[in-house]
PDB file of N, CA and C in Angstrom:
ATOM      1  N   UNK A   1      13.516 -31.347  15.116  1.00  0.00           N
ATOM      2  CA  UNK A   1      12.438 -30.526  14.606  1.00  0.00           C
ATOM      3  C   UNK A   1      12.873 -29.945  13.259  1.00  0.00           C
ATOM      4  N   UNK A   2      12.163 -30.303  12.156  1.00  0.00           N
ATOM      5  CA  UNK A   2      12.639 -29.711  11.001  1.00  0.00           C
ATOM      6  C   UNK A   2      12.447 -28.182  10.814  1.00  0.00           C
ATOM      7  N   UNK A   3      11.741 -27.506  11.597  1.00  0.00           N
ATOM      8  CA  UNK A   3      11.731 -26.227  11.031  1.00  0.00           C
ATOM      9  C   UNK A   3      12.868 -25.246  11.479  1.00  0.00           C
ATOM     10  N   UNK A   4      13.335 -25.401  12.273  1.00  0.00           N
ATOM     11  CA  UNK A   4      14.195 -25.028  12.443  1.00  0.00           C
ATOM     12  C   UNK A   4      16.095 -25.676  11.834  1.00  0.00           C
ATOM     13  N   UNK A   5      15.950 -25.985  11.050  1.00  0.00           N
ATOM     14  CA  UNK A   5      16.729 -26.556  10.153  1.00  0.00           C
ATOM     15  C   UNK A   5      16.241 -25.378   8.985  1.00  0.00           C
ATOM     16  N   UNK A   6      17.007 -24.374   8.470  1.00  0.00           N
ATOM     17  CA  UNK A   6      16.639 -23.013   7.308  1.00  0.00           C
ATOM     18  C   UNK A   6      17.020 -23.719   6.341  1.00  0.00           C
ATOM     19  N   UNK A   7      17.789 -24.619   5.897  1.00  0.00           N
ATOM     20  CA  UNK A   7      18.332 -25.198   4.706  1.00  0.00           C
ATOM     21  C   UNK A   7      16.941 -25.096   3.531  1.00  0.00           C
ATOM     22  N   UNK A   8      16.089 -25.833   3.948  1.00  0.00           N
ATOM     23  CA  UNK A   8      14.536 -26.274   2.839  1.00  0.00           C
ATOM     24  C   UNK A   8      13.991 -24.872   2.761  1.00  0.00           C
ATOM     25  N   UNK A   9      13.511 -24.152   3.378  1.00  0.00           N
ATOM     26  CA  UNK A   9      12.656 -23.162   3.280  1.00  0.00           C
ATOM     27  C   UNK A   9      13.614 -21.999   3.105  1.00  0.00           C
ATOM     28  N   UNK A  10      14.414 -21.484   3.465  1.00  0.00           N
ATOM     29  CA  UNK A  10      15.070 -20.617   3.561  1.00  0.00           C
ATOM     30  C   UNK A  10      15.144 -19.733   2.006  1.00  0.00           C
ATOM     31  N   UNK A  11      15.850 -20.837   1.494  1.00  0.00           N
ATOM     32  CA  UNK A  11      16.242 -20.489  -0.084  1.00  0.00           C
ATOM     33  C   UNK A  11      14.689 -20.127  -0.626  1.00  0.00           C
ATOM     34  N   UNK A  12      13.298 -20.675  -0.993  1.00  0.00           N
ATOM     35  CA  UNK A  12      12.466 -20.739  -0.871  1.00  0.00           C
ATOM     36  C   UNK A  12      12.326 -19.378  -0.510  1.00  0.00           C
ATOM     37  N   UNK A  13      11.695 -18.569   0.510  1.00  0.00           N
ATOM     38  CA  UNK A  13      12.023 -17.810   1.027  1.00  0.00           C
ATOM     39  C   UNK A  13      12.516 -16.232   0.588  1.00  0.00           C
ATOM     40  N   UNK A  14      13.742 -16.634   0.544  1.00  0.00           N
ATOM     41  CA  UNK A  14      14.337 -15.693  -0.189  1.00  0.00           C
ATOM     42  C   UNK A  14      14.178 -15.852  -1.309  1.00  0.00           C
ATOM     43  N   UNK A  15      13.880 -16.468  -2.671  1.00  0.00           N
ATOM     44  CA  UNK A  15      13.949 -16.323  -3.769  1.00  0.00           C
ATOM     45  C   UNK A  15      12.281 -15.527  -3.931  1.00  0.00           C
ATOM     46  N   UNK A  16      11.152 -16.466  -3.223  1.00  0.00           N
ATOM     47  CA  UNK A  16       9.836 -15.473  -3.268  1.00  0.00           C
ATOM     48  C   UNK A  16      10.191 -14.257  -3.360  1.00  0.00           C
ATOM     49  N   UNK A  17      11.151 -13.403  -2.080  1.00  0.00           N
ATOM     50  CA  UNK A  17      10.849 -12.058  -1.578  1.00  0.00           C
ATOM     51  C   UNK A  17      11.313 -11.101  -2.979  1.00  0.00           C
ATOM     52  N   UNK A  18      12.883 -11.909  -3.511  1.00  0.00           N
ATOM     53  CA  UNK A  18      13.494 -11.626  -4.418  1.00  0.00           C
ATOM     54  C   UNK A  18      12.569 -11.950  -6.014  1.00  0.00           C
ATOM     55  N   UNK A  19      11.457 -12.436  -6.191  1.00  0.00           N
ATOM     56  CA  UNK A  19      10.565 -12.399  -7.657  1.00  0.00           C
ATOM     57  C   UNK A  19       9.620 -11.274  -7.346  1.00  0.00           C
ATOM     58  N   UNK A  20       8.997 -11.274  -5.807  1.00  0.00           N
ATOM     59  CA  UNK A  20       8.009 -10.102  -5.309  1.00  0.00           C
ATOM     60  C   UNK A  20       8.821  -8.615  -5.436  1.00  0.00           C
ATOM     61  N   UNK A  21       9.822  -8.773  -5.331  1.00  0.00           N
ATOM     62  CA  UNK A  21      10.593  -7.015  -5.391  1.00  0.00           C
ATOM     63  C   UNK A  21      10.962  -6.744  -6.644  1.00  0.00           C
ATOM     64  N   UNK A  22      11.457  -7.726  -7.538  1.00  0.00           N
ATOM     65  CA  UNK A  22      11.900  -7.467  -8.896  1.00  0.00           C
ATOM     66  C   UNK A  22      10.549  -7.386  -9.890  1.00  0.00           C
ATOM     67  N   UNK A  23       9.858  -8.705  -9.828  1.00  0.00           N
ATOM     68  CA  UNK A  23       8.732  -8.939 -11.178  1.00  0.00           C
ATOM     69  C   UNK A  23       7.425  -8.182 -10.643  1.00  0.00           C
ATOM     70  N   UNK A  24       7.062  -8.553  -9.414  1.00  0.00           N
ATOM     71  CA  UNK A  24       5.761  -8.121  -9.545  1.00  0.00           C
ATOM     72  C   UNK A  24       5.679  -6.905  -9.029  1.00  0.00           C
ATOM     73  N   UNK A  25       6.584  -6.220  -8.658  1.00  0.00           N
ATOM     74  CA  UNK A  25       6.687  -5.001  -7.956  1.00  0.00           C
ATOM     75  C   UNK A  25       6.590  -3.970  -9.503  1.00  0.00           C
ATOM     76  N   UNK A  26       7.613  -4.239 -10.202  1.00  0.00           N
ATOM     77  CA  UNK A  26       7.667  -3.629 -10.828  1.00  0.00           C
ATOM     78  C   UNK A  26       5.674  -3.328 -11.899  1.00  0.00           C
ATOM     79  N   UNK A  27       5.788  -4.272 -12.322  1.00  0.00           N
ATOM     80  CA  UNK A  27       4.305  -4.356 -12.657  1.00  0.00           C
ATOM     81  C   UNK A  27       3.230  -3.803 -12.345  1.00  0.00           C
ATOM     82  N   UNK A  28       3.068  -3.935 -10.797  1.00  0.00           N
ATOM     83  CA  UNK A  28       2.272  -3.151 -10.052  1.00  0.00           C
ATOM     84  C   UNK A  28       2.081  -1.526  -9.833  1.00  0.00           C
ATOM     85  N   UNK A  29       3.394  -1.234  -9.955  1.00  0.00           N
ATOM     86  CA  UNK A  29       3.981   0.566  -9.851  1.00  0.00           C
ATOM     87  C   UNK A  29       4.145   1.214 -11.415  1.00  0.00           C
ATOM     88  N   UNK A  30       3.415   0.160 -12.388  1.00  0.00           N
ATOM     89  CA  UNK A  30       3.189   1.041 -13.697  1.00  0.00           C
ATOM     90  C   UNK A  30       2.373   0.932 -13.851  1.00  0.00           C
ATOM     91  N   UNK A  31       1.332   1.082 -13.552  1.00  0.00           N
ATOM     92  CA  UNK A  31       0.162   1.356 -13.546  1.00  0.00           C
ATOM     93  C   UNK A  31       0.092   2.988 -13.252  1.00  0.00           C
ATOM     94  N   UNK A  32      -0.779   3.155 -14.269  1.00  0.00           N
ATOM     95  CA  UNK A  32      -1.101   4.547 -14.471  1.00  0.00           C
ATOM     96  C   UNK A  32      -2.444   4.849 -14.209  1.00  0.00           C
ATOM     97  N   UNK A  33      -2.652   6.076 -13.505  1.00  0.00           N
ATOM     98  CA  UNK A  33      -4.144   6.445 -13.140  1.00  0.00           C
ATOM     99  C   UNK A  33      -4.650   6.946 -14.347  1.00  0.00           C
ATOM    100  N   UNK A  34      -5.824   7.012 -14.667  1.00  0.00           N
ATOM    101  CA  UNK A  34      -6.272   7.256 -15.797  1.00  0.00           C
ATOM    102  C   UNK A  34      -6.755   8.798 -15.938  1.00  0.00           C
ATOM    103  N   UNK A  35      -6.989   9.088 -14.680  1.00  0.00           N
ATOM    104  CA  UNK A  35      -7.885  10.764 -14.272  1.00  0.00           C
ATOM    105  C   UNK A  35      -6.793  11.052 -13.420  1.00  0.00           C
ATOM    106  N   UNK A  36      -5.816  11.778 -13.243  1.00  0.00           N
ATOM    107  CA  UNK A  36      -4.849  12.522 -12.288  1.00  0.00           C
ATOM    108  C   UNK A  36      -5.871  13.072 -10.796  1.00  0.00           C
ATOM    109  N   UNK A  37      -5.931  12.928 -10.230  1.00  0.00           N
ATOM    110  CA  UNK A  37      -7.164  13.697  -9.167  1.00  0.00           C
ATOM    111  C   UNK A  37      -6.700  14.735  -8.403  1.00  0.00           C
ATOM    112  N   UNK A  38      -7.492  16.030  -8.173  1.00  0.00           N
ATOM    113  CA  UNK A  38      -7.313  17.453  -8.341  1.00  0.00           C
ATOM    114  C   UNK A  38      -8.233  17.638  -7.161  1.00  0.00           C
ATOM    115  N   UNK A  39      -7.637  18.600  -6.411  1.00  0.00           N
ATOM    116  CA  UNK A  39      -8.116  18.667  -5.485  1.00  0.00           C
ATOM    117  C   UNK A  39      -8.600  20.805  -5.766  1.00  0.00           C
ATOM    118  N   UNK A  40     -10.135  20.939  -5.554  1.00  0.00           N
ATOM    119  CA  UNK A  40     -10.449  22.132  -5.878  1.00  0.00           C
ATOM    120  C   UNK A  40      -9.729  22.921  -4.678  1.00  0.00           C
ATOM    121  N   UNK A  41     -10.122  24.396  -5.270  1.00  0.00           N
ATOM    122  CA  UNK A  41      -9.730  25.408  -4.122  1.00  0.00           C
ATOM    123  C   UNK A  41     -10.755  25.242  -2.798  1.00  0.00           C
ATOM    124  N   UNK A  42     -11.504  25.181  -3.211  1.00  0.00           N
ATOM    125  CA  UNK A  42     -13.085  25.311  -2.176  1.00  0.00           C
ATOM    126  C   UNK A  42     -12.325  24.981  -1.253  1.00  0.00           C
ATOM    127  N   UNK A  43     -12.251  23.462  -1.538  1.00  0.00           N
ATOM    128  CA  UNK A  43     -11.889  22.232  -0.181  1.00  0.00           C
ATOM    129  C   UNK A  43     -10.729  23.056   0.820  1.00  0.00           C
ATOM    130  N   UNK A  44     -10.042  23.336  -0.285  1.00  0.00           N
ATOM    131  CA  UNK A  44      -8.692  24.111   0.637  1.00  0.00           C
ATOM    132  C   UNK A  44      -8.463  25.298   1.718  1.00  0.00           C
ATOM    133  N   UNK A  45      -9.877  25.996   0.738  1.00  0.00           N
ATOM    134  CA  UNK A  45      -9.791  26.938   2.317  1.00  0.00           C
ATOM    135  C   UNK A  45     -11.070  27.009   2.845  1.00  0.00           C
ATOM    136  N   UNK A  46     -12.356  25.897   2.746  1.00  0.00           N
ATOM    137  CA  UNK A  46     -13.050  25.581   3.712  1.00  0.00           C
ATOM    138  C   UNK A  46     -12.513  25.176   4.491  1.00  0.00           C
ATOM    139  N   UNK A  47     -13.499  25.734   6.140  1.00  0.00           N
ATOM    140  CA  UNK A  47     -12.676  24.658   7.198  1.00  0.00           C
ATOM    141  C   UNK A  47     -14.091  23.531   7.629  1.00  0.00           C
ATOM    142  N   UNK A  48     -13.892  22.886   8.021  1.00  0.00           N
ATOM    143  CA  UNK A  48     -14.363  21.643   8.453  1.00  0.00           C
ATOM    144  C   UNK A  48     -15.861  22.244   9.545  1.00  0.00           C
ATOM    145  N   UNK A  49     -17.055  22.036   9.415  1.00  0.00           N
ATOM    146  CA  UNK A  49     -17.620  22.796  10.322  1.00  0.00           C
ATOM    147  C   UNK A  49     -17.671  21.301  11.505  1.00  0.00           C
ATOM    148  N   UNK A  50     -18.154  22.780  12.896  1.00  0.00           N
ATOM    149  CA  UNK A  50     -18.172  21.081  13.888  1.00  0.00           C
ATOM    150  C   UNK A  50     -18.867  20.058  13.749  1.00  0.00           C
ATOM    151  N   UNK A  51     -19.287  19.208  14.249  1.00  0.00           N
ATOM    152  CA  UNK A  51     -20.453  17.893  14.328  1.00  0.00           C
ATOM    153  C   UNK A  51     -21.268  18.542  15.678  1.00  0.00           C
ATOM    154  N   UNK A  52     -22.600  18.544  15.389  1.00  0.00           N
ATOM    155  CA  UNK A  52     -23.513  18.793  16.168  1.00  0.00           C
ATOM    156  C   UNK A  52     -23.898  17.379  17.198  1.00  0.00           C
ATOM    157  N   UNK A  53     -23.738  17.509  18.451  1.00  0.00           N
ATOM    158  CA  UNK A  53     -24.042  16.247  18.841  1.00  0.00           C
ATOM    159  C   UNK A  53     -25.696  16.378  19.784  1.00  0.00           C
ATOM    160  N   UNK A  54     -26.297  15.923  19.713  1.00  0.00           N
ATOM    161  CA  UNK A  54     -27.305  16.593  20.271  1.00  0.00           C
ATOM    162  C   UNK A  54     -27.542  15.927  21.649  1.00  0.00           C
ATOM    163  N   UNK A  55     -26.673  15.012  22.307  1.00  0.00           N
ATOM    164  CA  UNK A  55     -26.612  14.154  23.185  1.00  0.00           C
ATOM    165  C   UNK A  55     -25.766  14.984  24.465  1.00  0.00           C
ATOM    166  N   UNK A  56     -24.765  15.971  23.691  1.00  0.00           N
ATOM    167  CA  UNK A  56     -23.700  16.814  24.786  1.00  0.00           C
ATOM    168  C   UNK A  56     -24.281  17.549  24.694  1.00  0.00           C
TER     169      UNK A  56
END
Protein backbone atom coordinates (compact mmCIF):
# COMPACT_ATOMS: atom_id res chain seq x y z
CA UNK A 1 0.00 0.00 0.00
CA UNK A 2 1.67 3.16 -0.96
CA UNK A 3 0.30 5.43 1.48
CA UNK A 4 1.64 4.36 4.04
CA UNK A 5 5.14 4.49 2.73
CA UNK A 6 5.78 8.74 4.18
CA UNK A 7 8.79 8.97 1.88
CA UNK A 8 6.47 10.84 -1.31
CA UNK A 9 4.12 12.85 0.65
CA UNK A 10 5.71 13.44 3.73
CA UNK A 11 8.36 15.95 2.58
CA UNK A 12 5.44 17.48 0.56
CA UNK A 13 3.73 17.87 3.61
CA UNK A 14 5.97 19.37 5.61
CA UNK A 15 7.34 21.84 3.29
CA UNK A 16 3.37 23.12 2.62
CA UNK A 17 2.95 23.54 6.52
CA UNK A 18 6.49 25.21 6.55
CA UNK A 19 5.49 28.05 3.29
CA UNK A 20 1.83 28.33 5.24
CA UNK A 21 3.64 29.46 8.65
CA UNK A 22 6.44 31.49 7.15
CA UNK A 23 4.92 33.27 3.69
CA UNK A 24 1.44 33.35 3.97
CA UNK A 25 1.04 33.70 7.55
CA UNK A 26 2.98 36.41 7.68
CA UNK A 27 0.97 38.33 4.95
CA UNK A 28 -2.18 37.63 6.34
CA UNK A 29 -1.37 39.16 10.05
CA UNK A 30 -0.41 42.59 8.33
CA UNK A 31 -3.18 43.52 7.49
CA UNK A 32 -4.38 46.44 9.11
CA UNK A 33 -7.96 47.40 10.07
CA UNK A 34 -8.76 50.50 8.65
CA UNK A 35 -11.42 51.85 11.54
CA UNK A 36 -9.93 50.50 15.03
CA UNK A 37 -13.56 49.47 16.54
CA UNK A 38 -14.66 51.08 19.86
CA UNK A 39 -16.85 49.85 21.85
CA UNK A 40 -19.27 52.83 23.53
CA UNK A 41 -19.95 53.21 27.23
CA UNK A 42 -23.76 52.62 26.78
CA UNK A 43 -23.12 48.97 25.72
CA UNK A 44 -20.98 48.54 28.83
CA UNK A 45 -23.15 49.22 31.44
CA UNK A 46 -26.43 48.29 29.76
CA UNK A 47 -27.52 45.00 30.80
CA UNK A 48 -29.09 42.76 28.34
CA UNK A 49 -32.98 42.94 28.88
CA UNK A 50 -34.79 39.38 28.97
CA UNK A 51 -36.49 37.83 25.76
CA UNK A 52 -40.15 37.83 26.16
CA UNK A 53 -41.41 34.46 25.18
CA UNK A 54 -44.98 34.50 24.87
CA UNK A 55 -45.29 30.66 24.56
CA UNK A 56 -43.88 30.17 28.55
Amino acid sequence: MPQLNPAPWFFIFVLSWFIYLTVIHTKVTGHVFANEPTVSVDKLESKPEPWNWPWH
